[in-house]
N, C-alpha and C. Protein backbone atom coordinates (compact mmCIF):
# COMPACT_ATOMS: atom_id res chain seq x y z
N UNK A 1 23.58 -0.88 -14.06
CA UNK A 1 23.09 -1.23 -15.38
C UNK A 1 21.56 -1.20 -15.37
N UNK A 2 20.91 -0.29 -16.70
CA UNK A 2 19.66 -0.72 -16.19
C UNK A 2 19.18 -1.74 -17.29
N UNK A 3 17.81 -2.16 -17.08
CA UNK A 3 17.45 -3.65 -17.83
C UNK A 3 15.63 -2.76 -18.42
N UNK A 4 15.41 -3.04 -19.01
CA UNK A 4 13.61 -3.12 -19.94
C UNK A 4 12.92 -3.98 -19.00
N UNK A 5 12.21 -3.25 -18.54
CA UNK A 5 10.47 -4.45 -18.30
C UNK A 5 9.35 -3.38 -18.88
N UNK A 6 8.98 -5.11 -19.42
CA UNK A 6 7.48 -4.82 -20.02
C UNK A 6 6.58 -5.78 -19.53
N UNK A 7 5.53 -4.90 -19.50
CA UNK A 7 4.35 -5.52 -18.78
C UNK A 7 3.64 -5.86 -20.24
N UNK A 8 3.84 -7.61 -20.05
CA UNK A 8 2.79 -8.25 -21.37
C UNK A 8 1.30 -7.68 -21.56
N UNK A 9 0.69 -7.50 -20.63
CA UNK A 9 -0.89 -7.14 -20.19
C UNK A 9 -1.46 -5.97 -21.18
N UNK A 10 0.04 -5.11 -21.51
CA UNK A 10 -0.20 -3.59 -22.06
C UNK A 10 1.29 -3.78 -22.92
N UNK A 11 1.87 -4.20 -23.52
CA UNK A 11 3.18 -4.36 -24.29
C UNK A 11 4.02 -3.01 -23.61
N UNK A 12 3.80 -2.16 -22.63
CA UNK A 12 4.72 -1.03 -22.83
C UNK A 12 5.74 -1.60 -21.66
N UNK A 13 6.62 -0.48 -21.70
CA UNK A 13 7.74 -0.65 -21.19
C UNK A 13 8.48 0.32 -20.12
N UNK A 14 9.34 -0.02 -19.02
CA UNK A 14 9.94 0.97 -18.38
C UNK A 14 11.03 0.83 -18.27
N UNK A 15 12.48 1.33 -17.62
CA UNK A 15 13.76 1.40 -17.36
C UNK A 15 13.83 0.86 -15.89
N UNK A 16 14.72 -0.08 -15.49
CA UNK A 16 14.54 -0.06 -14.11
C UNK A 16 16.36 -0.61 -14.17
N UNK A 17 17.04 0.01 -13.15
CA UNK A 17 18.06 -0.64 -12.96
C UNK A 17 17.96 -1.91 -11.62
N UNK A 18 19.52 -2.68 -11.20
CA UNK A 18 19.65 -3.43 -10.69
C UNK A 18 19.07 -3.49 -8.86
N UNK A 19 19.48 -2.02 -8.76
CA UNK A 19 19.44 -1.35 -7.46
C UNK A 19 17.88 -1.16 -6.95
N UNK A 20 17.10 -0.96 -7.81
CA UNK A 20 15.90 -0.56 -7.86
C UNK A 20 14.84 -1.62 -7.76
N UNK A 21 13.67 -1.46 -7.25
CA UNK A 21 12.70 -2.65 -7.27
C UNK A 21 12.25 -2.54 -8.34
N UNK A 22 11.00 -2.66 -8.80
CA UNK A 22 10.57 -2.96 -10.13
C UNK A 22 9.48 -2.03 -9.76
N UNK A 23 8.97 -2.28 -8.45
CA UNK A 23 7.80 -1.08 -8.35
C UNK A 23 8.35 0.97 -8.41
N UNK A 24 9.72 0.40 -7.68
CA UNK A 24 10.37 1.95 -7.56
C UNK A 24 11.00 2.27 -9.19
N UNK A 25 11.05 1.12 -10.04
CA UNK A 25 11.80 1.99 -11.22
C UNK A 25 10.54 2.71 -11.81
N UNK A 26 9.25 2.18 -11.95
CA UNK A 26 8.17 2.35 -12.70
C UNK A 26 7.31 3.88 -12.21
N UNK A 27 7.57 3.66 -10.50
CA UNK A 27 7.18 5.10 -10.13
C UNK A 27 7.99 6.28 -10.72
N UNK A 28 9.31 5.62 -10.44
CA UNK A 28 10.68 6.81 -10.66
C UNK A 28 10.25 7.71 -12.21
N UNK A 29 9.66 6.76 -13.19
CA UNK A 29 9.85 7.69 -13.92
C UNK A 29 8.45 7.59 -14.17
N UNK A 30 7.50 7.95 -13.21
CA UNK A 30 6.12 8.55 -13.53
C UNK A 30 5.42 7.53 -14.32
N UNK A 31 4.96 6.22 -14.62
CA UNK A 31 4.54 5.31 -15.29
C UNK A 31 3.80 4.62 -14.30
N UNK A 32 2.28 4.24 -14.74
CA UNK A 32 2.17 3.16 -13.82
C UNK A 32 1.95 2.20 -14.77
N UNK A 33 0.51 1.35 -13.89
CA UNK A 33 0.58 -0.54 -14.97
C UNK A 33 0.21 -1.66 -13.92
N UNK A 34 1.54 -1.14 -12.84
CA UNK A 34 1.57 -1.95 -11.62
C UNK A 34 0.75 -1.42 -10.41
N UNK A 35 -0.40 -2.27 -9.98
CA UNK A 35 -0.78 -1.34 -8.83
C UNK A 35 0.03 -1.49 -7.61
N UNK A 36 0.06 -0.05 -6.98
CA UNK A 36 0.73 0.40 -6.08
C UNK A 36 -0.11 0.33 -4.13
N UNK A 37 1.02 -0.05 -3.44
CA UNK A 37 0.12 -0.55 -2.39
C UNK A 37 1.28 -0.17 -1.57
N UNK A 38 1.91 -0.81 -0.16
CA UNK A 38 2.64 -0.69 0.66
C UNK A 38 3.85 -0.11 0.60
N UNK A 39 4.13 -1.10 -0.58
CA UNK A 39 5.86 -0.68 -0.99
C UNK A 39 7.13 -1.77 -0.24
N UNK A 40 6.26 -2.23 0.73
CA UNK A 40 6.91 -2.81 1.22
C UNK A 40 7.28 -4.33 1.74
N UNK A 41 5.81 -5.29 0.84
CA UNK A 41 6.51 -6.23 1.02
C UNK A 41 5.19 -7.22 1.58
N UNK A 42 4.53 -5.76 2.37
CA UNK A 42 3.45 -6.15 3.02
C UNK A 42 1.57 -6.80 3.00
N UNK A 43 1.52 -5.88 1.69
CA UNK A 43 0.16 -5.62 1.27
C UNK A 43 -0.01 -6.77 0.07
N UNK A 44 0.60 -7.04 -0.44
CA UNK A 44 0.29 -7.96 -1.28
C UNK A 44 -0.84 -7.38 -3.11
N UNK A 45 -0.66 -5.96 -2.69
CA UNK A 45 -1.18 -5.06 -4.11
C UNK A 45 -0.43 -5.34 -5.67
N UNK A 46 1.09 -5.29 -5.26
CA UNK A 46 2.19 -5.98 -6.48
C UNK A 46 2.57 -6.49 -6.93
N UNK A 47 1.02 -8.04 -6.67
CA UNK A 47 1.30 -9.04 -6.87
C UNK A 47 1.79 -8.79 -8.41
N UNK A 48 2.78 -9.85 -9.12
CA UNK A 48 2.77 -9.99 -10.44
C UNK A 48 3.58 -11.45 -10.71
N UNK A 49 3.39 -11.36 -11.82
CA UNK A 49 4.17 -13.09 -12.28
C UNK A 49 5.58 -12.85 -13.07
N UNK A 50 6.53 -13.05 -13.25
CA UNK A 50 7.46 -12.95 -14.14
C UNK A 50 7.40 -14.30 -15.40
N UNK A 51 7.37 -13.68 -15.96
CA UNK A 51 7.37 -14.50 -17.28
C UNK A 51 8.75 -14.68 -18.20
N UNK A 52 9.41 -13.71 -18.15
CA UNK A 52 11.32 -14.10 -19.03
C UNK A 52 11.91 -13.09 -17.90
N UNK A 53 13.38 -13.33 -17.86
CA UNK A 53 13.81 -12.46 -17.53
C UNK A 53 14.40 -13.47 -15.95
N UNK A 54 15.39 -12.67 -15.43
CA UNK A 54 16.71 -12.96 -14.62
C UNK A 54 16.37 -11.88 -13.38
N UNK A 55 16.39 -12.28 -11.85
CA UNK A 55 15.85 -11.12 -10.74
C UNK A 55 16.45 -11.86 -9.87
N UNK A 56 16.36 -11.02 -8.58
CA UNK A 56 16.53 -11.27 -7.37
C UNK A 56 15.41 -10.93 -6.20
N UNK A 57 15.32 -11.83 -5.08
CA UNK A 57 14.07 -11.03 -4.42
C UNK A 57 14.53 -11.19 -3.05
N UNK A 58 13.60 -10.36 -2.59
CA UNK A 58 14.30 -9.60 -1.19
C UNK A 58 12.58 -10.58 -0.39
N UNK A 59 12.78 -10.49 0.90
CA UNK A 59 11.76 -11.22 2.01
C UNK A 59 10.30 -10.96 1.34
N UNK A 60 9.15 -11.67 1.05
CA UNK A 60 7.45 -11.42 0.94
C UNK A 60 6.76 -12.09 1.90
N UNK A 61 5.84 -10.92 1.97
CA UNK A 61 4.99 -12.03 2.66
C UNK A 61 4.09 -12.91 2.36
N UNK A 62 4.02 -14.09 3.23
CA UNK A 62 3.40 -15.59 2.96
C UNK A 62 2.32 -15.35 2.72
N UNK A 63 1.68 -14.49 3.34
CA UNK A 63 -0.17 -14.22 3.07
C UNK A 63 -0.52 -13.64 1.98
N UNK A 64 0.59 -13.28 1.16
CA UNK A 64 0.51 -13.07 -0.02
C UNK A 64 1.07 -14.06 -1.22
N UNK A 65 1.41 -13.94 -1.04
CA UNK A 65 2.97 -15.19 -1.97
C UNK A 65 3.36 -16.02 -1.14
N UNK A 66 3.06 -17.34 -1.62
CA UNK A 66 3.46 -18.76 -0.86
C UNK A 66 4.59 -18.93 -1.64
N UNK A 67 5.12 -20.11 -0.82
CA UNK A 67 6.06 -20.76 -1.40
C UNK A 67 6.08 -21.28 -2.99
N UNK A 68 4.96 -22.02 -2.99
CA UNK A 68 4.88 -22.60 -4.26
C UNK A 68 4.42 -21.67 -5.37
N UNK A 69 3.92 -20.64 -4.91
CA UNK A 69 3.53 -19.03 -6.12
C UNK A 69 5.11 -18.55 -6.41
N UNK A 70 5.52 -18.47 -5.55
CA UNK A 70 7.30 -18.37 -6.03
C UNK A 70 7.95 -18.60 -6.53
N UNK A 71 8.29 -20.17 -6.75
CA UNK A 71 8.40 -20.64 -7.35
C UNK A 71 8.02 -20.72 -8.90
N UNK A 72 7.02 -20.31 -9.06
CA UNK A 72 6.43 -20.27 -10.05
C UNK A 72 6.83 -18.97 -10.79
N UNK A 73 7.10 -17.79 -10.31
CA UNK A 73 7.47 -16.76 -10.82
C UNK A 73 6.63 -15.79 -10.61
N UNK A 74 5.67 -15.96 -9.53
CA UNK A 74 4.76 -15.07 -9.03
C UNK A 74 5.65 -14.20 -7.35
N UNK A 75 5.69 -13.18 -7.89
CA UNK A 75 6.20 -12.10 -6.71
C UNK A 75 5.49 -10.65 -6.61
N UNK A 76 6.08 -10.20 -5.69
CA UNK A 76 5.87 -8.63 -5.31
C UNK A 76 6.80 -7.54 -5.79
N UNK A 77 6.06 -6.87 -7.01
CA UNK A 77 7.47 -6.12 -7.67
C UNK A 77 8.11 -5.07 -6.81
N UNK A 78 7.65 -5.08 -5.19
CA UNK A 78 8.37 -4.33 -4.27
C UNK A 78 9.48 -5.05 -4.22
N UNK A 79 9.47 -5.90 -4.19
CA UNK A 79 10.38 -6.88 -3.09
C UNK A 79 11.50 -7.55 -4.67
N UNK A 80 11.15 -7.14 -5.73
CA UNK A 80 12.02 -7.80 -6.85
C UNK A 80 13.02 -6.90 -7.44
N UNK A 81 14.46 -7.30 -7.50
CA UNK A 81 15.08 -6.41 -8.49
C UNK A 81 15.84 -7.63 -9.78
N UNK A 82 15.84 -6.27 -10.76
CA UNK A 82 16.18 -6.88 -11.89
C UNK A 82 17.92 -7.56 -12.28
N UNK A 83 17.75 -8.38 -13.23
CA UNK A 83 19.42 -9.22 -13.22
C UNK A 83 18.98 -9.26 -14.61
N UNK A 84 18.37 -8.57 -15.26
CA UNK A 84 18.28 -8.84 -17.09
C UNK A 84 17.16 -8.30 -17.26
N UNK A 85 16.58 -7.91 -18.25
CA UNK A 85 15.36 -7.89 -18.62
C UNK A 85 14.38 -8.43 -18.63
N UNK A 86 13.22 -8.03 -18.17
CA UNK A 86 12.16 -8.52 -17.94
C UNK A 86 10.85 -8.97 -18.22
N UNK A 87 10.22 -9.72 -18.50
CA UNK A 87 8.87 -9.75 -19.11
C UNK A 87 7.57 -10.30 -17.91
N UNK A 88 6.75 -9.29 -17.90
CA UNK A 88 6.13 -9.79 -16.06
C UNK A 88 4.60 -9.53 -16.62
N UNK A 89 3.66 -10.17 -16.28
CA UNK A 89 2.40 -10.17 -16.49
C UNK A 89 1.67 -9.13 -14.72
N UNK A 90 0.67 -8.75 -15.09
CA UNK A 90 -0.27 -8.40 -13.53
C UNK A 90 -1.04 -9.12 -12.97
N UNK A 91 -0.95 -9.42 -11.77
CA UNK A 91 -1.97 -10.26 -11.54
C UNK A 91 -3.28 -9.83 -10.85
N UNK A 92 -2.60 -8.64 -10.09
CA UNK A 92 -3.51 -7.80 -9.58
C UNK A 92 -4.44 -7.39 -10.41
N UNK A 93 -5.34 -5.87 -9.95
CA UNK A 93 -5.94 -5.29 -10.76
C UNK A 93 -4.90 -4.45 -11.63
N UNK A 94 -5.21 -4.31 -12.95
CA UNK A 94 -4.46 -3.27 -13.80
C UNK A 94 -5.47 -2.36 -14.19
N UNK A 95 -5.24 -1.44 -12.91
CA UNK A 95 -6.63 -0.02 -13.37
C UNK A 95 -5.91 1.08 -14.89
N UNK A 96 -4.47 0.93 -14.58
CA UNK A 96 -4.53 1.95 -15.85
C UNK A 96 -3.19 1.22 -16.38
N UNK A 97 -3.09 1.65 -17.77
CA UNK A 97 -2.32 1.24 -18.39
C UNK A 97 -1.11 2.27 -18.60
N UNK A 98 0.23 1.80 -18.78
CA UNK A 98 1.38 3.45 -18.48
C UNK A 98 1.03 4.13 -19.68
N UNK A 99 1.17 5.35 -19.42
CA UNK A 99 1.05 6.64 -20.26
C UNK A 99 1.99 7.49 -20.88
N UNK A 100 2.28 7.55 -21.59
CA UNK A 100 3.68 8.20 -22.14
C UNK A 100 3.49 9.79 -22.13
């Protein structure tokens, strides 16, 4: 199933299914928004916050995302997949905005 995220920062939007991270749906179809860094969990480039919306997350690292940023709804859209639609702010830099 796939689910909508939109990045509040820039109102636009991408397709990402369940299977997919949030950073890989946004590459998949040529869009950025989110800056892009490791991919893996590591770098701490993807930082972002979730703001609505239902996910799951796979291991981050601490030197990036603490415990209590987690909590909060701050993650690595490597490391996140979607369970509903999404509404996620950047926290990083947002050098460009997606392009249709």
């Amino acid at each position: 199933m796939s689910f909508q995220i939109t990045i509040e920062d820039t109102g636009e939007t991408f397709s990402c299914n369940e299977k997919k991270h949030l950073l890989a749906g946004m590459l998949q179809l040529g869009k950025k928004g989110i800056p892009v860094g490791c991919r893996s969990g590591g770098c701490g480039v993807c930082k972002v916050k979730i703001l609505a919306g239902q996910y799951t997350s796979k291991k981050m690292s601490r030197d990036h995302v603490t415990e209590e940023e987690e909590s909060q709804g701050v993650v690595l859209a490597c490391r996140v997949f979607p369970q509903s639609d999404v509404v996620l702010s950047v926290i990083g830099h947002l050098h460009k905005a997606i392009t249709r």
